[in-house]
Protein backbone atom coordinates (compact mmCIF):
# COMPACT_ATOMS: atom_id res chain seq x y z
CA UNK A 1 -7.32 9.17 10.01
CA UNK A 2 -9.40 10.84 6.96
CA UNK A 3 -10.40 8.28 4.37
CA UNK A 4 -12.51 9.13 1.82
CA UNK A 5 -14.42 7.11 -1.26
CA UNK A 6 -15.69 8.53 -4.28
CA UNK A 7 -18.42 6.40 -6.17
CA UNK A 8 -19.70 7.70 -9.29
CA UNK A 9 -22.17 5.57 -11.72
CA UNK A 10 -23.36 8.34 -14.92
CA UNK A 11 -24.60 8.94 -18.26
CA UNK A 12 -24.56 12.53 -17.44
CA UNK A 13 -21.85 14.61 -19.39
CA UNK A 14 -21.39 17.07 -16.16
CA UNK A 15 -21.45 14.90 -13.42
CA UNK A 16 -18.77 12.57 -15.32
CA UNK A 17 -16.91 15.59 -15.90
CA UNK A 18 -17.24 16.74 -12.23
CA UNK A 19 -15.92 13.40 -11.23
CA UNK A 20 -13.24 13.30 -13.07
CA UNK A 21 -11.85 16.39 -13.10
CA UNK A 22 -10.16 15.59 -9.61
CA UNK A 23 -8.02 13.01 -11.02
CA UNK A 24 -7.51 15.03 -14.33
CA UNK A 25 -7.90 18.62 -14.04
CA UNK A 26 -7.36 19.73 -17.42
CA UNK A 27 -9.66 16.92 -18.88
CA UNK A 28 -10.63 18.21 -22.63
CA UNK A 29 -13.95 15.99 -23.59
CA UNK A 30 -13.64 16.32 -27.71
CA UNK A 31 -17.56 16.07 -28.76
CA UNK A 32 -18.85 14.28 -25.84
CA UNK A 33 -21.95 16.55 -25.83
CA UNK A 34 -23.03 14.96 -29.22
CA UNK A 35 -22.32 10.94 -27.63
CA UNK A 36 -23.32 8.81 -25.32
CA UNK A 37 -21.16 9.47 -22.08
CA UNK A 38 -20.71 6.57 -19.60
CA UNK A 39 -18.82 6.48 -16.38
CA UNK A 40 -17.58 4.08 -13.70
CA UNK A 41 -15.16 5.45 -11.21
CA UNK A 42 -14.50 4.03 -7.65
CA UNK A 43 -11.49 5.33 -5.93
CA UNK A 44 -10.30 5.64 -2.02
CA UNK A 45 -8.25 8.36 -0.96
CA UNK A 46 -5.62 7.46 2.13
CA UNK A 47 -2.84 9.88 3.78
CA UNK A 48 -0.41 7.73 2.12
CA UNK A 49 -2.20 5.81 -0.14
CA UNK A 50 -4.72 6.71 -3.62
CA UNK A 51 -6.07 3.28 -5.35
CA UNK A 52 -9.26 3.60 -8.06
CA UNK A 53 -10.75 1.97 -10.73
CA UNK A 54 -12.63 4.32 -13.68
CA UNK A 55 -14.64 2.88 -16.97
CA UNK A 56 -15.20 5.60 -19.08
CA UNK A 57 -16.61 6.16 -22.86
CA UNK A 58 -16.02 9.34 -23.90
CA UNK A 59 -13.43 10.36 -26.70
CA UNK A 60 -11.47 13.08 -24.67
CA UNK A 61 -7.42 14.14 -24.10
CA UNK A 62 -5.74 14.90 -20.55
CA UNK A 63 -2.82 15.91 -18.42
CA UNK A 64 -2.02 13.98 -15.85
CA UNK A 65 0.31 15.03 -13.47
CA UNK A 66 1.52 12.61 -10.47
CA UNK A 67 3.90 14.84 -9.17
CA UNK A 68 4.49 13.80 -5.25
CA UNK A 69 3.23 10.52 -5.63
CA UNK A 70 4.76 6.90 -7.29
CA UNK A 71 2.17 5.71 -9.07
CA UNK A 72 1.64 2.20 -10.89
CA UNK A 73 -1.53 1.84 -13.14
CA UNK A 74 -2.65 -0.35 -16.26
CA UNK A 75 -4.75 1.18 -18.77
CA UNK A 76 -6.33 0.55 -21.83
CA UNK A 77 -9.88 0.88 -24.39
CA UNK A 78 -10.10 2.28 -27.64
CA UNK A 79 -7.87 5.10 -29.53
CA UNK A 80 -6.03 4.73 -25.91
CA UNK A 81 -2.73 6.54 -26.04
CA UNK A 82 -0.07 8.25 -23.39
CA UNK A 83 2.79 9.76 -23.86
CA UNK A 84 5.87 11.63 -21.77
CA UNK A 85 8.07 14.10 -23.27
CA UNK A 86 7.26 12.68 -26.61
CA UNK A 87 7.89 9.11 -25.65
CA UNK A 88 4.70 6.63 -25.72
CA UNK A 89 4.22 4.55 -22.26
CA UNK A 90 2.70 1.40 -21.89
CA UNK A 91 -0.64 0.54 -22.80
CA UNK A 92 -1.25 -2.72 -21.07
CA UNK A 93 0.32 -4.50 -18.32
CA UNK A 94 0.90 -2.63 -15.14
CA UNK A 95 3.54 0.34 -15.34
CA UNK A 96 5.24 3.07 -13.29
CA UNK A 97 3.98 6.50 -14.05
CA UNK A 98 7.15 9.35 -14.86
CA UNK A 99 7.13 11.93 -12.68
CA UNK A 100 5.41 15.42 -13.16
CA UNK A 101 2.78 15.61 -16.09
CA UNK A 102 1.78 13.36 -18.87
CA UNK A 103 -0.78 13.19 -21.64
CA UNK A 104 -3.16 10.98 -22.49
CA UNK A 105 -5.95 10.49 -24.71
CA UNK A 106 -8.79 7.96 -25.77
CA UNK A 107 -12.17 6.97 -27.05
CA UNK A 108 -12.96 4.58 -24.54
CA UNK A 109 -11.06 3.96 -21.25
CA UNK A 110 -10.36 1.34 -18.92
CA UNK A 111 -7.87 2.64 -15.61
CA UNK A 112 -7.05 1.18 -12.69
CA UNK A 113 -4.07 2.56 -10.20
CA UNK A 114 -2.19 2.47 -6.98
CA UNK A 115 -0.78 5.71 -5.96
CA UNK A 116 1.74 5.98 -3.25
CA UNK A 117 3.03 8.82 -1.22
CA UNK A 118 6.25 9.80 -2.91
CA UNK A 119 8.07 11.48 0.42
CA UNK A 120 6.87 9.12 2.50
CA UNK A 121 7.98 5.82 -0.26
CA UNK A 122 11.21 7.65 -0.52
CA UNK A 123 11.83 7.72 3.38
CA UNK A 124 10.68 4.38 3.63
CA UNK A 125 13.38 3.13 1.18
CA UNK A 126 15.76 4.87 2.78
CA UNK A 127 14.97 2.88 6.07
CA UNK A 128 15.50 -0.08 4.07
CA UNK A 129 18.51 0.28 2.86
CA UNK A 130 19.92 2.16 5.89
CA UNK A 131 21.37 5.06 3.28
CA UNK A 132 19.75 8.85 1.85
CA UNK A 133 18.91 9.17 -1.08
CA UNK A 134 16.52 11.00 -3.44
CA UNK A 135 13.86 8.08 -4.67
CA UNK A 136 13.59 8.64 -8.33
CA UNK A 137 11.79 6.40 -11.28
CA UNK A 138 14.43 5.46 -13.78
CA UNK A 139 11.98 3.84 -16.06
CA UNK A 140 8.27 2.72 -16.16
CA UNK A 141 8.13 -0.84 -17.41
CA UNK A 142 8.58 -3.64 -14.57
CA UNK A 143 11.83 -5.19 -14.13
CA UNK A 144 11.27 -8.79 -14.79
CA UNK A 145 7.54 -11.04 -16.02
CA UNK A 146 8.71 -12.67 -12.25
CA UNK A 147 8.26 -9.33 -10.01
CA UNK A 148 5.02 -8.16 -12.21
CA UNK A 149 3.61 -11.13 -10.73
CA UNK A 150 4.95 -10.36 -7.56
CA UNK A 151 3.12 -6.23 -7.73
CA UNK A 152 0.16 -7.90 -9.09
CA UNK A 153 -0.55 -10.43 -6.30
CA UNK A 154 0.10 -7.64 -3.30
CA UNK A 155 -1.89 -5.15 -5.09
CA UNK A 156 -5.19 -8.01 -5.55
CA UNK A 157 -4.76 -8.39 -1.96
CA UNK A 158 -5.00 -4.82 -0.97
CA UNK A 159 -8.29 -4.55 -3.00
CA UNK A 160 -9.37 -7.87 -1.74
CA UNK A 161 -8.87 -7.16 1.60
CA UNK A 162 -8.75 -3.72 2.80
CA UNK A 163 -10.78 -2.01 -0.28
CA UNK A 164 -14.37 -3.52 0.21
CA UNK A 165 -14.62 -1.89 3.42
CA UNK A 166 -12.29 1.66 2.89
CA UNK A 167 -12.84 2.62 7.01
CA UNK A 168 -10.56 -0.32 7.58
CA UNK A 169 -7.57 1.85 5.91
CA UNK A 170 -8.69 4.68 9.15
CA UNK A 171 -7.17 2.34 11.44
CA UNK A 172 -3.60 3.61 11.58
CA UNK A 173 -2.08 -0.32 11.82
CA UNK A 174 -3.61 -1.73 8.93
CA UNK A 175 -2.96 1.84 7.15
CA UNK A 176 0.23 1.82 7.77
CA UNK A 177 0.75 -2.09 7.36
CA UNK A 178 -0.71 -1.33 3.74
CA UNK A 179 1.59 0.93 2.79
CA UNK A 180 4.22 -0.60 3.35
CA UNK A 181 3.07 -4.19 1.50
CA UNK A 182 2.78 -1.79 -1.43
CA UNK A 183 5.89 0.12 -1.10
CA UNK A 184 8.18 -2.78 -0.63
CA UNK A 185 6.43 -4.47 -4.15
CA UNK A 186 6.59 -1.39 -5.97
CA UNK A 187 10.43 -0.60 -5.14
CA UNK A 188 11.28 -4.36 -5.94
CA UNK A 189 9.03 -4.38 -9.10
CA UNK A 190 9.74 -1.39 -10.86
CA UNK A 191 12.74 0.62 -11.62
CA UNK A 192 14.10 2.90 -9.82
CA UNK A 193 17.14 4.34 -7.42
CA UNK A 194 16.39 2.30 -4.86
CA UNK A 195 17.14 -1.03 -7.31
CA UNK A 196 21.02 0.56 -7.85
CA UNK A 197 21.33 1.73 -4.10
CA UNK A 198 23.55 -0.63 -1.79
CA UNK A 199 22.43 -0.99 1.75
CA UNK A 200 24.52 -0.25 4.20
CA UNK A 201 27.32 -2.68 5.99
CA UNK A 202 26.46 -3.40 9.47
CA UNK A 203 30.38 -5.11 10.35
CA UNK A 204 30.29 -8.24 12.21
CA UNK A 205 27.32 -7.78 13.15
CA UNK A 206 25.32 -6.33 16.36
CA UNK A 207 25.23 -7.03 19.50
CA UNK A 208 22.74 -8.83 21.82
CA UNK A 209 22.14 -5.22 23.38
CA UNK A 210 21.03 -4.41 19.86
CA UNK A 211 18.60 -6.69 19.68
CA UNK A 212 17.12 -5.88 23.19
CA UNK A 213 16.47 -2.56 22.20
CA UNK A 214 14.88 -3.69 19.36
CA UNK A 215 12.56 -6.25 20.86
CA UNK A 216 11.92 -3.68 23.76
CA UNK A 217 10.58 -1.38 21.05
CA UNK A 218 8.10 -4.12 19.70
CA UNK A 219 6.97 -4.31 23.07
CA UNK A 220 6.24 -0.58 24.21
CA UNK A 221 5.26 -0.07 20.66
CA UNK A 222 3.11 -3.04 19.21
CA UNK A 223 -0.28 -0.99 19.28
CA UNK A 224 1.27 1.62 17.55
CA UNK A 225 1.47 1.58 13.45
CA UNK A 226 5.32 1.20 13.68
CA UNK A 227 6.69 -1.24 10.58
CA UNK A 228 10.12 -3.06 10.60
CA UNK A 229 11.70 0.50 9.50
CA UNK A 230 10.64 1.82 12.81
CA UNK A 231 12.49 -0.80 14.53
CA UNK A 232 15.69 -1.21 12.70
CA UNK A 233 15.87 3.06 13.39
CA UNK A 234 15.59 2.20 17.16
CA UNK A 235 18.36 0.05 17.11
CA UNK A 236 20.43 1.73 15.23
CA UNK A 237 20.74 -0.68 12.28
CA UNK A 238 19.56 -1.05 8.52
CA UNK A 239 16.44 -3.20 8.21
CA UNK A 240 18.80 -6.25 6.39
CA UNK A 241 20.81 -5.81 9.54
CA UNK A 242 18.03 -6.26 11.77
CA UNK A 243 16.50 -9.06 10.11
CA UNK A 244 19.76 -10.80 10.44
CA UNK A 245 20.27 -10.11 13.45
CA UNK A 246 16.62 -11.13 14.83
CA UNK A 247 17.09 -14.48 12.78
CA UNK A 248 20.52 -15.40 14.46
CA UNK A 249 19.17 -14.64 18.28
CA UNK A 250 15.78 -15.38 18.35
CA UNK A 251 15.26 -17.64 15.54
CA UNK A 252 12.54 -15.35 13.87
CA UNK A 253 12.21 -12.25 12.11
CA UNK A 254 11.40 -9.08 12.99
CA UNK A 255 7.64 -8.86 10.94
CA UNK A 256 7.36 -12.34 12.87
CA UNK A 257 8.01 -10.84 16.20
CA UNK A 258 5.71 -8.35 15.76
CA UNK A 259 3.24 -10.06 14.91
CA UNK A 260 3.69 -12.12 17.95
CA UNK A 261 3.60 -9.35 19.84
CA UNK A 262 0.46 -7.93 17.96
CA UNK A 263 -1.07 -11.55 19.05
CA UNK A 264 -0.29 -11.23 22.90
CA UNK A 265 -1.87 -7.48 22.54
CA UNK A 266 -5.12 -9.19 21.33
CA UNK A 267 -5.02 -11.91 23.85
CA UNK A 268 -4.85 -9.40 26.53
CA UNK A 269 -7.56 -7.42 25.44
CA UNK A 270 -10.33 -10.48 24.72
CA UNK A 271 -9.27 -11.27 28.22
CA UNK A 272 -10.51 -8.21 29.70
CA UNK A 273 -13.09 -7.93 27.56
CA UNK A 274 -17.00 -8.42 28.30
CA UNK A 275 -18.59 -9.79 25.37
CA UNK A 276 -21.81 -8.59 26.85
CA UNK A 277 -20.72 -5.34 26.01
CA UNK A 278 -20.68 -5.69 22.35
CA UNK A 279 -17.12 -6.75 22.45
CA UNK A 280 -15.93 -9.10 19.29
CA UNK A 281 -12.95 -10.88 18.03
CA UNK A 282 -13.50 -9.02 14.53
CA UNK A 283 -13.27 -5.75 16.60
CA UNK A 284 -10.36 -6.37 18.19
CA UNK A 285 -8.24 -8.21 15.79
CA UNK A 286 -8.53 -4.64 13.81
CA UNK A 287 -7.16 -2.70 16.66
CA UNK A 288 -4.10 -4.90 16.40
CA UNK A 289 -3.86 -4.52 12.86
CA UNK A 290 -5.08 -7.71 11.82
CA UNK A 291 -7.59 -7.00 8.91
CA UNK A 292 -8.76 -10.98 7.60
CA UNK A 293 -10.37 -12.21 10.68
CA UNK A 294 -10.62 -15.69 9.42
CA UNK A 295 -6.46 -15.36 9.23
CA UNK A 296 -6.04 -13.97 12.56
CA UNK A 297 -8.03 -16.94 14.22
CA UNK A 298 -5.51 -19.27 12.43
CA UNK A 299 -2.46 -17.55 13.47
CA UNK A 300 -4.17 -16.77 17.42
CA UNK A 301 -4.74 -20.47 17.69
CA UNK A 302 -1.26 -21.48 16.45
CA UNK A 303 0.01 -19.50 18.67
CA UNK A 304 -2.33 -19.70 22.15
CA UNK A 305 -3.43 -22.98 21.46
CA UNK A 306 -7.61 -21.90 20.99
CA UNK A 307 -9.86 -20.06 18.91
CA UNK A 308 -10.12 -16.69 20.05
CA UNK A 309 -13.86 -16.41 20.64
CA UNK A 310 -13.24 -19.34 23.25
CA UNK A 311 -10.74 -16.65 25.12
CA UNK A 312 -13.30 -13.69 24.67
CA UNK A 313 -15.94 -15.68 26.26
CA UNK A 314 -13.70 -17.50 29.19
């Protein structure tokens, strides 16, 4: 899975301009040539996932155009402005980008932003709520102080955990695991179809078989990145439906049983494994999708009563 990171520390008018001309192509630098120019931009580039952080002083004036993607960003520095169809955005806290192009300006600018795959976001939502229908922002601000908190706790723990070391998002669990930590705050933060969407009835509820298939899925499928989606589509249900369903029968949920079976994968492996080989617990904890090692040995131990180094080196 192709994951690339760009890093860019300048004073130098073209490079800065180089840089940043991927993330706004028609950038229009008003008298830079005559200024100091000073630029800061770290950003990683997932299938389904964009996140940076840019620090640039340099008076200048952009499109930006996030067509395809959701995007939530905070912004600010001096003479900052943005605007869509005439109407200013936010300038502070974090916000959800309109769809298709947008100006901005500014002397000075401070940017940081999560940018999510828009057809994939929209077919995840669709999962969750077990109905079609087109994913569309219906405003930018978040919908409560409550569920900004919410977006801004998930998105400090996708840069503190997965964003120091970018290769971690190649591994297709964690990617996808990411994603959808992201997706599910953004849709429940900020405004948009999914909020006025109502998920679909399940009746009285399903049946044991139901649940069979689902947990059979888990099984065949733990090593794979599947998400709780994936399983509510294999049995048939919406994900509320599934979760309910899980709850009643087995007493946990379906992330839970997952992860359970995620765990067992692991054990397996550090039992096969030769730690005089090179094997470690770090390495395979990431091909189960477990990317805080210090987290996995708490949860391994809770469940398999041990540390897992002690099983890698029985």
């Amino acid at each position: 899975m192709a994951v690339r990171r760009t890093r860019v520390a300048t004073c130098d008018l073209g490079q800065a301009e180089s840089a940043l001309h991927e993330f706004f192509p028609d950038l229009s630098l008003r008298g830079a040539a005559d200024r100091a120019v000073q630029l800061r931009l770290d950003a990683v580039t997932a299938p389904l996932i964009t996140c940076g952080h840019s620090v640039f002083t340099a008076a200048a004036v952009s499109t930006v155009d996030t067509t395809g993607q959701l995007a939530v960003g905070s912004a600010s520095g001096a003479g900052y402005w943005a605007a869509h169809r005439g109407e200013p955005l936010p300038t502070t806290a974090a916000f959800l980008y309109p769809p298709g192009p947008w100006r901005a300006g500014w002397t000075s600018l401070d940017i940081s932003a999560v940018l999510l795959d828009l057809p994939a976001t929209e077919t995840f939502a669709q999962q969750l709520t077990g109905r079609r229908f087109r994913l569309v922002p219906t405003g930018t601000a978040p919908r409560s102080a409550a569920m900004l908190r919410h977006w801004t706790r998930v998105e400090a723990w996708f840069r503190r955990t997965l964003l120091p070391d970018p290769a971690t998002l190649g591994n297709p669990l964690l990617h996808r695991a990411a994603f959808e930590s992201l997706a599910c705050a953004l849709l429940e933060t900020f405004p948009t179809t999914y909020a006025t969407t109502q998920p679909r009835s399940d009746g009285a509820g399903p049946l044991p078989a139901t649940v069979r298939r689902a947990v059979a899925f888990i099984d065949d499928n733990a090593g794979r990145p599947i998400g709780v989606a994936d399983v509510a589509a294999a049995a048939h249900l919406s994900v509320r439906g599934l979760q309910r369903a899980f709850v009643r029968e087995l007493g946990l949920t379906p992330t839970q049983y997952l992860r359970r079976a995620r765990l067992a994968g692991a054990r397996d492996d550090l039992l096969a494994a030769d730690p005089l080989a090179g094997t470690t617990v770090r390495a395979v904890a990431a091909r189960w999708g477990f990317a805080h090692p210090g987290r996995f040995a708490h949860d391994y131990r809770a469940v398999h009563g041990e540390h897992p180094a002690r099983t890698l080196h029985r």
